[in-house]
C-alpha atoms as a PDB file:
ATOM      1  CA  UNK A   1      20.635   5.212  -2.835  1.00  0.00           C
ATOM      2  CA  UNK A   2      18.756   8.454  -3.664  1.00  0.00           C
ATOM      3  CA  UNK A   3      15.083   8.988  -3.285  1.00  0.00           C
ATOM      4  CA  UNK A   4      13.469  12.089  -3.643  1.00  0.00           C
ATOM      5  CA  UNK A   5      10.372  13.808  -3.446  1.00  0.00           C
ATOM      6  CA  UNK A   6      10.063  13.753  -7.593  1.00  0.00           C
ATOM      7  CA  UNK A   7      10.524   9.865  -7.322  1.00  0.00           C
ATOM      8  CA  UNK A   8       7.697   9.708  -4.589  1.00  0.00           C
ATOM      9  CA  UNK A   9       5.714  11.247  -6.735  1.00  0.00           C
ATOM     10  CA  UNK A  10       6.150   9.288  -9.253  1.00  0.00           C
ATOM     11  CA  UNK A  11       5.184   6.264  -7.289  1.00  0.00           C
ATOM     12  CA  UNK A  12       1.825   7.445  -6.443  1.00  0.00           C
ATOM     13  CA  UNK A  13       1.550   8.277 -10.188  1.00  0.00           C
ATOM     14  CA  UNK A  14       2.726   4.526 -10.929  1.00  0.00           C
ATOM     15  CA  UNK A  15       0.372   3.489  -8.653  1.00  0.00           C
ATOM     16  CA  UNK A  16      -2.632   5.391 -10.401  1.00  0.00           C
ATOM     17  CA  UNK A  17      -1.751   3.518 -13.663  1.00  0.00           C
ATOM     18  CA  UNK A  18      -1.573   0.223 -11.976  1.00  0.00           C
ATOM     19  CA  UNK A  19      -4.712   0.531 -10.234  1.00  0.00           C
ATOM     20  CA  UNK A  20      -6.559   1.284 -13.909  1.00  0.00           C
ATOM     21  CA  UNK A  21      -4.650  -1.954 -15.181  1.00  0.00           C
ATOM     22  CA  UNK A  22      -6.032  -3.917 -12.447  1.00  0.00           C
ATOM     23  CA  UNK A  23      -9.166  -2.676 -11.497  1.00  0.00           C
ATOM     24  CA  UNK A  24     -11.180  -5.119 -13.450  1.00  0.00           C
ATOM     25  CA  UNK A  25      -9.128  -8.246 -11.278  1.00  0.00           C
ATOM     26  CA  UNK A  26      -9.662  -6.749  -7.930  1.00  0.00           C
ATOM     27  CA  UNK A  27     -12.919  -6.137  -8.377  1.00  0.00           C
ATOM     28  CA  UNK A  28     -13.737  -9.824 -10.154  1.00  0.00           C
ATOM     29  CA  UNK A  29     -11.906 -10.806  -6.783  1.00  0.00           C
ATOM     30  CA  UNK A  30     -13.885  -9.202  -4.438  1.00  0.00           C
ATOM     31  CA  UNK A  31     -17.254 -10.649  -6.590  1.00  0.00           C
ATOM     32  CA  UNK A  32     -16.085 -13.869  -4.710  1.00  0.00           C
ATOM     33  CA  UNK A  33     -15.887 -11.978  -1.008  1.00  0.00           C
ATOM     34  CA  UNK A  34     -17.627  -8.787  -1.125  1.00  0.00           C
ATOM     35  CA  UNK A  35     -19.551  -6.401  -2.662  1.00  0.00           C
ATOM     36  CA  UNK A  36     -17.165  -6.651  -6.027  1.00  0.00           C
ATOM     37  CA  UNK A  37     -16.302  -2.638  -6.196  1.00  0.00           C
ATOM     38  CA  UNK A  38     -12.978  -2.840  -4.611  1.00  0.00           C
ATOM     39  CA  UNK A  39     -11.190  -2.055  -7.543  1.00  0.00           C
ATOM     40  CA  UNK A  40     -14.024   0.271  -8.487  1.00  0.00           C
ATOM     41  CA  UNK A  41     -13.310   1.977  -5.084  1.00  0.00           C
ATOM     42  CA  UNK A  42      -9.646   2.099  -5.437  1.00  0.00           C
ATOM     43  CA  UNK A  43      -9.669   3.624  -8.944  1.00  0.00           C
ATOM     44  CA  UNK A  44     -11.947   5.744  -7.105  1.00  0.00           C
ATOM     45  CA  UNK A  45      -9.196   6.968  -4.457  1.00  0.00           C
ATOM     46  CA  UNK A  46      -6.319   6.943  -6.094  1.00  0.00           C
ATOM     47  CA  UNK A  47      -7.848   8.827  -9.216  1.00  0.00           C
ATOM     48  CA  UNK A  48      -8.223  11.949  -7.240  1.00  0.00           C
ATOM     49  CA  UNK A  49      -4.749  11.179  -5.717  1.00  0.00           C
ATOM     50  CA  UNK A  50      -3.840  11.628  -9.704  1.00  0.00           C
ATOM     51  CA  UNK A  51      -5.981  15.063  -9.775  1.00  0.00           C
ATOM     52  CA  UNK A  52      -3.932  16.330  -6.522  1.00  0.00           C
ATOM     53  CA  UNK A  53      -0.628  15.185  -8.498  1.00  0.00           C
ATOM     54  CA  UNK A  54      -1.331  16.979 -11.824  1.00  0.00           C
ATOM     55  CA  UNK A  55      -2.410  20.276  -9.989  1.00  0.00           C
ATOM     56  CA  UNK A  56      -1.439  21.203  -6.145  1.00  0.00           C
ATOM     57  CA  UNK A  57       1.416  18.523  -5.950  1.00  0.00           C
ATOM     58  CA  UNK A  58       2.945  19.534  -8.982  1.00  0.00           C
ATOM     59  CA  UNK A  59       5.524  21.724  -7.814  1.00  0.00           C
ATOM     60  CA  UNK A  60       5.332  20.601  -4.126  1.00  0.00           C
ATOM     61  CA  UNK A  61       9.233  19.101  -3.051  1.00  0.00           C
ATOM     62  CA  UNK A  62       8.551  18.133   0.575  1.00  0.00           C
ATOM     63  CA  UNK A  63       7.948  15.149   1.085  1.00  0.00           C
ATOM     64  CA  UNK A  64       6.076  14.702   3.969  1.00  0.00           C
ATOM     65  CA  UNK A  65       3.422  17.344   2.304  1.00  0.00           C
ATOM     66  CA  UNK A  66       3.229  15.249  -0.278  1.00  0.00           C
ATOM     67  CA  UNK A  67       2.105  12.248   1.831  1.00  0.00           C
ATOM     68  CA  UNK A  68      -0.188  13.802   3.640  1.00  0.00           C
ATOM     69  CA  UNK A  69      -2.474  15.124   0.522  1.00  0.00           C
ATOM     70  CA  UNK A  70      -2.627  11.589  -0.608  1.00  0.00           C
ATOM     71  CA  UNK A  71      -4.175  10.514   2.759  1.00  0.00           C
ATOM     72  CA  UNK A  72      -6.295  13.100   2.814  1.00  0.00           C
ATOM     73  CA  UNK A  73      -7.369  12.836  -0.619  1.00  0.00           C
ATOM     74  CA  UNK A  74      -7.739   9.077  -0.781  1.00  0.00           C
ATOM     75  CA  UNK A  75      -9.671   9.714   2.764  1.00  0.00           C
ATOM     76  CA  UNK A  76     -12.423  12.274   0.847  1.00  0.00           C
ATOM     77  CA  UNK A  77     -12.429  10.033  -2.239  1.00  0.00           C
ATOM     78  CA  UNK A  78     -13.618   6.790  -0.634  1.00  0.00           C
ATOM     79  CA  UNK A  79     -16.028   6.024   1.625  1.00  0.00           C
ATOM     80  CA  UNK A  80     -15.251   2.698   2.354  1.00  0.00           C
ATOM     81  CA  UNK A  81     -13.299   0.913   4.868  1.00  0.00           C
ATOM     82  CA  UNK A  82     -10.441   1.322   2.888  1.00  0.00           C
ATOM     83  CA  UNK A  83     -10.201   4.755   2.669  1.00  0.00           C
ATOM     84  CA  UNK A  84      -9.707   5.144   6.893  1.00  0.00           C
ATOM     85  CA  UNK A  85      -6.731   2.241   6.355  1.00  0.00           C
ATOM     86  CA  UNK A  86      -4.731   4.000   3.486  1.00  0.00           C
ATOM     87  CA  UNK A  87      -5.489   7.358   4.674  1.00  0.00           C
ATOM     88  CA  UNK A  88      -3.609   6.435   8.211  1.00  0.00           C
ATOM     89  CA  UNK A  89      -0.924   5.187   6.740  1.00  0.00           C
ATOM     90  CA  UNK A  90      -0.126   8.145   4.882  1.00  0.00           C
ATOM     91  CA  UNK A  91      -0.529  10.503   7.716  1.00  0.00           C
ATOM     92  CA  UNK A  92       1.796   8.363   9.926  1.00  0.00           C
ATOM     93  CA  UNK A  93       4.735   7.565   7.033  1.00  0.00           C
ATOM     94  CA  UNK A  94       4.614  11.783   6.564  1.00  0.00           C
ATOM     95  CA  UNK A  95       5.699  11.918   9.822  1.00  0.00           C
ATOM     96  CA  UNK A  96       8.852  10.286   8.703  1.00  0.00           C
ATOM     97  CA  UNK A  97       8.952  12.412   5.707  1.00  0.00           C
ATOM     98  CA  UNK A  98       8.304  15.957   7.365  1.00  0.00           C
ATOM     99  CA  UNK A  99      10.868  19.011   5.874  1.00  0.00           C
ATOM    100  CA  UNK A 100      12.709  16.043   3.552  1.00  0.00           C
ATOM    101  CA  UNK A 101      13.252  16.905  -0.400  1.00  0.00           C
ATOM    102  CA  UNK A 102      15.691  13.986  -0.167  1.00  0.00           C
ATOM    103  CA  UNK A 103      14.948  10.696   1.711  1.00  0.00           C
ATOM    104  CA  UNK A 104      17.547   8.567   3.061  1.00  0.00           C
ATOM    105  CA  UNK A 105      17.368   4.168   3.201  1.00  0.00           C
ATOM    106  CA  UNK A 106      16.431   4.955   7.233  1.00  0.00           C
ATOM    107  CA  UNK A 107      13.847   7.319   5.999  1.00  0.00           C
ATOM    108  CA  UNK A 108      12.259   4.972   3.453  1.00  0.00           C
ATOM    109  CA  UNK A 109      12.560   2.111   6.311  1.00  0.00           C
ATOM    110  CA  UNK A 110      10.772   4.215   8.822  1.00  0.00           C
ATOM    111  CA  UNK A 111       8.337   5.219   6.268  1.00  0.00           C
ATOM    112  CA  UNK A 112       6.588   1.622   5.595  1.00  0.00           C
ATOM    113  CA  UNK A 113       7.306   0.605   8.971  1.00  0.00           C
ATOM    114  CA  UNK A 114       5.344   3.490  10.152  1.00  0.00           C
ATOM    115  CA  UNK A 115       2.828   3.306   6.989  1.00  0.00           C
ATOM    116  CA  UNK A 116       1.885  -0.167   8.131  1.00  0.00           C
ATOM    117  CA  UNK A 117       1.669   0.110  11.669  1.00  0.00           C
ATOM    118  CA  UNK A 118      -0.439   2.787  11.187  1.00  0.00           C
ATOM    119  CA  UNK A 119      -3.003   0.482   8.633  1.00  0.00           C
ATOM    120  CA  UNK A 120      -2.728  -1.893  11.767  1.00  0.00           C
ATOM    121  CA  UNK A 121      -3.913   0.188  14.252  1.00  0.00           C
ATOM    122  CA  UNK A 122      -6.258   2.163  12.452  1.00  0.00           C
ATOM    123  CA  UNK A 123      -7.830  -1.613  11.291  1.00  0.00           C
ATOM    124  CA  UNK A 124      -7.540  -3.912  14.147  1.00  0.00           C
ATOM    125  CA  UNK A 125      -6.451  -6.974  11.966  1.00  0.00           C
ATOM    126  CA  UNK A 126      -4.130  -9.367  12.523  1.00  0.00           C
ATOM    127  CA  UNK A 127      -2.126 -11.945  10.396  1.00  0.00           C
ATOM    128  CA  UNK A 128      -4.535 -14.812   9.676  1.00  0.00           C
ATOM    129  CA  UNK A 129      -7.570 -12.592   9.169  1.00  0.00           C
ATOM    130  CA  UNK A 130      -7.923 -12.690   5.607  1.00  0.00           C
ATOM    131  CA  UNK A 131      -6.694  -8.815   5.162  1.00  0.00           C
ATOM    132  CA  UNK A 132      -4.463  -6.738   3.358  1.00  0.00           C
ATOM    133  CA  UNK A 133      -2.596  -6.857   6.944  1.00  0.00           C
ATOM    134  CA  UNK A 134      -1.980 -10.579   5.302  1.00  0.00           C
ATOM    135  CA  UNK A 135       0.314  -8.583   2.808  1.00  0.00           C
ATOM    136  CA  UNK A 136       1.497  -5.729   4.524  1.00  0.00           C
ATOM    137  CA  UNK A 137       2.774  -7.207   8.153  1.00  0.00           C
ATOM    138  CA  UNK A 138       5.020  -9.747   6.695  1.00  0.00           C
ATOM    139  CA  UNK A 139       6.297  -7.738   4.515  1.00  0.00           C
ATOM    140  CA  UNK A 140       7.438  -4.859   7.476  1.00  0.00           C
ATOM    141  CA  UNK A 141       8.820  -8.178   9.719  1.00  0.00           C
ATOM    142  CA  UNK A 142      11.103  -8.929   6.281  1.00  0.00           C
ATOM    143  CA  UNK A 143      11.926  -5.310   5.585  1.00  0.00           C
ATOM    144  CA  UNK A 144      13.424  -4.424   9.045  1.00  0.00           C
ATOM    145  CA  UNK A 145      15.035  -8.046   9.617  1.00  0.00           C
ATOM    146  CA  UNK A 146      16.815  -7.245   6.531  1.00  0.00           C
ATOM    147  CA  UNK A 147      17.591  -3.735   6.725  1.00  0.00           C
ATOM    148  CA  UNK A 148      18.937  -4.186   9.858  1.00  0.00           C
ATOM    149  CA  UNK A 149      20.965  -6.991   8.625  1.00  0.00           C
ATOM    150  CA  UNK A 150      22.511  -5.104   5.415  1.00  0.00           C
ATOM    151  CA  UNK A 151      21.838  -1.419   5.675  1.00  0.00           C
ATOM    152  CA  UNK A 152      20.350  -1.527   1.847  1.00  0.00           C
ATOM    153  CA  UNK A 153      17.284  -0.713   1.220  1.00  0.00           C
ATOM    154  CA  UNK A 154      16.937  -1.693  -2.407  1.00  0.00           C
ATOM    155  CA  UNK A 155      17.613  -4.989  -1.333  1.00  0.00           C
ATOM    156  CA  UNK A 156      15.718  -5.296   1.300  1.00  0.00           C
ATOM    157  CA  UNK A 157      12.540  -4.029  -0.201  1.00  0.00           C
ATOM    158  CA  UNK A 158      12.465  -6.459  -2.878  1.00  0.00           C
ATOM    159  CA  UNK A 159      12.606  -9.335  -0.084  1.00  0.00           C
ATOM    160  CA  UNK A 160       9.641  -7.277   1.436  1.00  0.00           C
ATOM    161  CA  UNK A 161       7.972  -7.798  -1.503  1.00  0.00           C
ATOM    162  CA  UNK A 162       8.623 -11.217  -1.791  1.00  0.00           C
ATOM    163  CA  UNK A 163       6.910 -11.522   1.692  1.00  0.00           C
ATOM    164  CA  UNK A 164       4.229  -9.660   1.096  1.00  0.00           C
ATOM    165  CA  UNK A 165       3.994 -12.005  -2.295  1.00  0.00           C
ATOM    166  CA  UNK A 166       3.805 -15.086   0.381  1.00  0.00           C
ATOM    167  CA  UNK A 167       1.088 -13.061   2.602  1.00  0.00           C
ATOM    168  CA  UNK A 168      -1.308 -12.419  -0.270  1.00  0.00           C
ATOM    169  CA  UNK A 169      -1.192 -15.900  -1.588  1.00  0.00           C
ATOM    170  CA  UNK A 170      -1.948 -17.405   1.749  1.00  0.00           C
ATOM    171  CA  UNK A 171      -5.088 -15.670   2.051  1.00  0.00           C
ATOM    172  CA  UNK A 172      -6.971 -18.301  -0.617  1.00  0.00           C
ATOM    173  CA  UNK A 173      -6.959 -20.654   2.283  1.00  0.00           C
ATOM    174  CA  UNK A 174      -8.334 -18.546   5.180  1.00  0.00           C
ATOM    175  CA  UNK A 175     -11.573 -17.808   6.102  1.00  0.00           C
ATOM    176  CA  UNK A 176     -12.953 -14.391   6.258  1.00  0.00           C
ATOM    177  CA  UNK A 177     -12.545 -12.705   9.834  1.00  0.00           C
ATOM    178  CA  UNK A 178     -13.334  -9.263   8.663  1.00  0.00           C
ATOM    179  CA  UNK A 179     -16.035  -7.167   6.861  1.00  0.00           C
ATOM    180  CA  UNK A 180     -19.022  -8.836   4.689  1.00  0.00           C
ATOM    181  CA  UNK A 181     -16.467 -11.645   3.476  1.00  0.00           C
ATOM    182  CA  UNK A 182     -16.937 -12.940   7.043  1.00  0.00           C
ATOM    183  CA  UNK A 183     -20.333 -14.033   6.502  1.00  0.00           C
ATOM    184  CA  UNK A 184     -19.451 -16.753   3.828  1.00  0.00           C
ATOM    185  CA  UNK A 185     -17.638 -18.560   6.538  1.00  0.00           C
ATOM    186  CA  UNK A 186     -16.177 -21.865   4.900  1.00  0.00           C
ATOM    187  CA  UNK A 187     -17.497 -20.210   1.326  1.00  0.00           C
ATOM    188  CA  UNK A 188     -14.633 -17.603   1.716  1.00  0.00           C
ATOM    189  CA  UNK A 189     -11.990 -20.677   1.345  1.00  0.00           C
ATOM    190  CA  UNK A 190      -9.818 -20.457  -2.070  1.00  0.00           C
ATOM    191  CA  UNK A 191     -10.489 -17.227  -2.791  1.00  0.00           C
ATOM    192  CA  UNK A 192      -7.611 -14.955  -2.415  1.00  0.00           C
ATOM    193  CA  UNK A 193      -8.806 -11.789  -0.707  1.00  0.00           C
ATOM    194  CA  UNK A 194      -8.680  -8.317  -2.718  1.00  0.00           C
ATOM    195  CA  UNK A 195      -7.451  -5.953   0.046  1.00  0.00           C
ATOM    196  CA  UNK A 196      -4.928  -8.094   0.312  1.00  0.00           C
ATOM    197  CA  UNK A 197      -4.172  -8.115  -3.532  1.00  0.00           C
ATOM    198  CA  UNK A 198      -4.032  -4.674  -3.991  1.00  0.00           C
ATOM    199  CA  UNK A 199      -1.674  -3.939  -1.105  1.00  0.00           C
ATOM    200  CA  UNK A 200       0.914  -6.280  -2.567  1.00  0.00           C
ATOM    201  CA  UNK A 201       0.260  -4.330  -6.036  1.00  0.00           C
ATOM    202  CA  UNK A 202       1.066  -1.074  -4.008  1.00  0.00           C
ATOM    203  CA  UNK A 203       4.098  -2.518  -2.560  1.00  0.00           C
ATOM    204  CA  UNK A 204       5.528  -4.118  -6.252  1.00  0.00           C
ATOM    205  CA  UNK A 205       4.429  -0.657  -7.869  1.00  0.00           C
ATOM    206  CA  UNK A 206       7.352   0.601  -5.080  1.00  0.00           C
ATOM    207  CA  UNK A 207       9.623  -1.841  -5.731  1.00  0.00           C
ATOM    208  CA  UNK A 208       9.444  -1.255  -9.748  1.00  0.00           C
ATOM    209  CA  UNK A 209       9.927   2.576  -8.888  1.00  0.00           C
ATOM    210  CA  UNK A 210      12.423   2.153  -6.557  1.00  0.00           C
ATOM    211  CA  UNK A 211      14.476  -0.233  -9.726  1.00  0.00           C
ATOM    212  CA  UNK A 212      13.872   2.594 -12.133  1.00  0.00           C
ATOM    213  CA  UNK A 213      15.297   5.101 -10.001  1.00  0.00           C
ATOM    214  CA  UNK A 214      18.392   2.900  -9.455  1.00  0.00           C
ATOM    215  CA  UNK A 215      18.709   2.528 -13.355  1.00  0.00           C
ATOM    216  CA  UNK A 216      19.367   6.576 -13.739  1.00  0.00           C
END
């Protein structure tokens, strides 16, 4: 399939109108677990993401430049934890990216693989900690088990995503390892956590982009 830098773009874009849509949720979410502003936070980020896109990005083809303003945007934008997270995987996945106008299944692959390792390592969590790394890790295991299976990315995003569906989910019935949630203990059970919400929104908002590029 083809993927270019206009179609990345239009992702983040797609992802600035989903995060309006659902900011009320993930912050009613986080009112369970937090402080409640997560989706307050992400608008937030991704908002001046949206500024970046409409101005310096607007003519900008490489891909990997392209990557790296969002990081570094989102970075500015929020103080939060999040912003660190996001930021890192940006920066990493650009690697990936760097001199590309075009971007091959591999590169797309090599992208999230390196997008989430770098949310890993820049976080610390692990599966089972009640974390968007409850989204985002299973859905890397099912992306290169199936890439490397079938050579299609379309394909083997969507399975991703069905993964990372799974991942999100199962965070109702953890308790909080991480952050402020952590101090509810047994209170954080059967509530699903918000970092974990909104990466699996991110990762859909790909998949949808990545079906309406396939339908041209």
């Amino acid at each position: 399939m083809t993927f270019t830098s206009v179609d990345f773009k239009k992702f983040l874009s797609n992802v600035v109108e989903m995060i309006e849509e659902q900011k009320d949720y993930l912050s009613e979410l986080d009112r369970k677990l937090g402080d409640g502003d997560h989706g307050v936070t992400m608008s937030i980020g991704w908002q001046a993401i949206n500024e970046k896109l409409q101005n310096e990005l607007a003519n900008e083809e490489d891909s990997s430049k392209i990557a790296i303003t969002a990081g570094r945007t989102f970075l500015s934008a929020v103080g939060s934890s999040v912003g660190p997270l996001y930021a890192t995987g940006f920066l990493r996945g650009a690697k990936v990216f760097q001199n590309k106008t075009e971007l091959s299944d591999q590169d797309l692959v090599d992208f999230w693989v390196a997008f989430i390792k770098g949310v890993q390592e820049r976080g610390q969590a692990e599966v089972g900690d009640k974390t968007m790394m409850d989204t985002l890790y299973p859905a890397m295991i099912e992306l290169e088990k199936q890439f490397e299976a079938t050579f299609d990315f379309y394909q083997s995003f969507s399975e991703a995503v069905t993964a990372a569906k799974k991942g999100m989910e199962s965070t109702k019935d953890m308790l909080s390892k991480r952050g402020r949630s952590s101090r509810l203990g047994e209170r954080s059970l059967g509530n699903q956590d918000p970092g974990a919400t909104s990466a699996y929104f991110i990762l859909e908002t790909f998949n949808q982009t990545l079906k309406s590029v396939q339908q041209v």
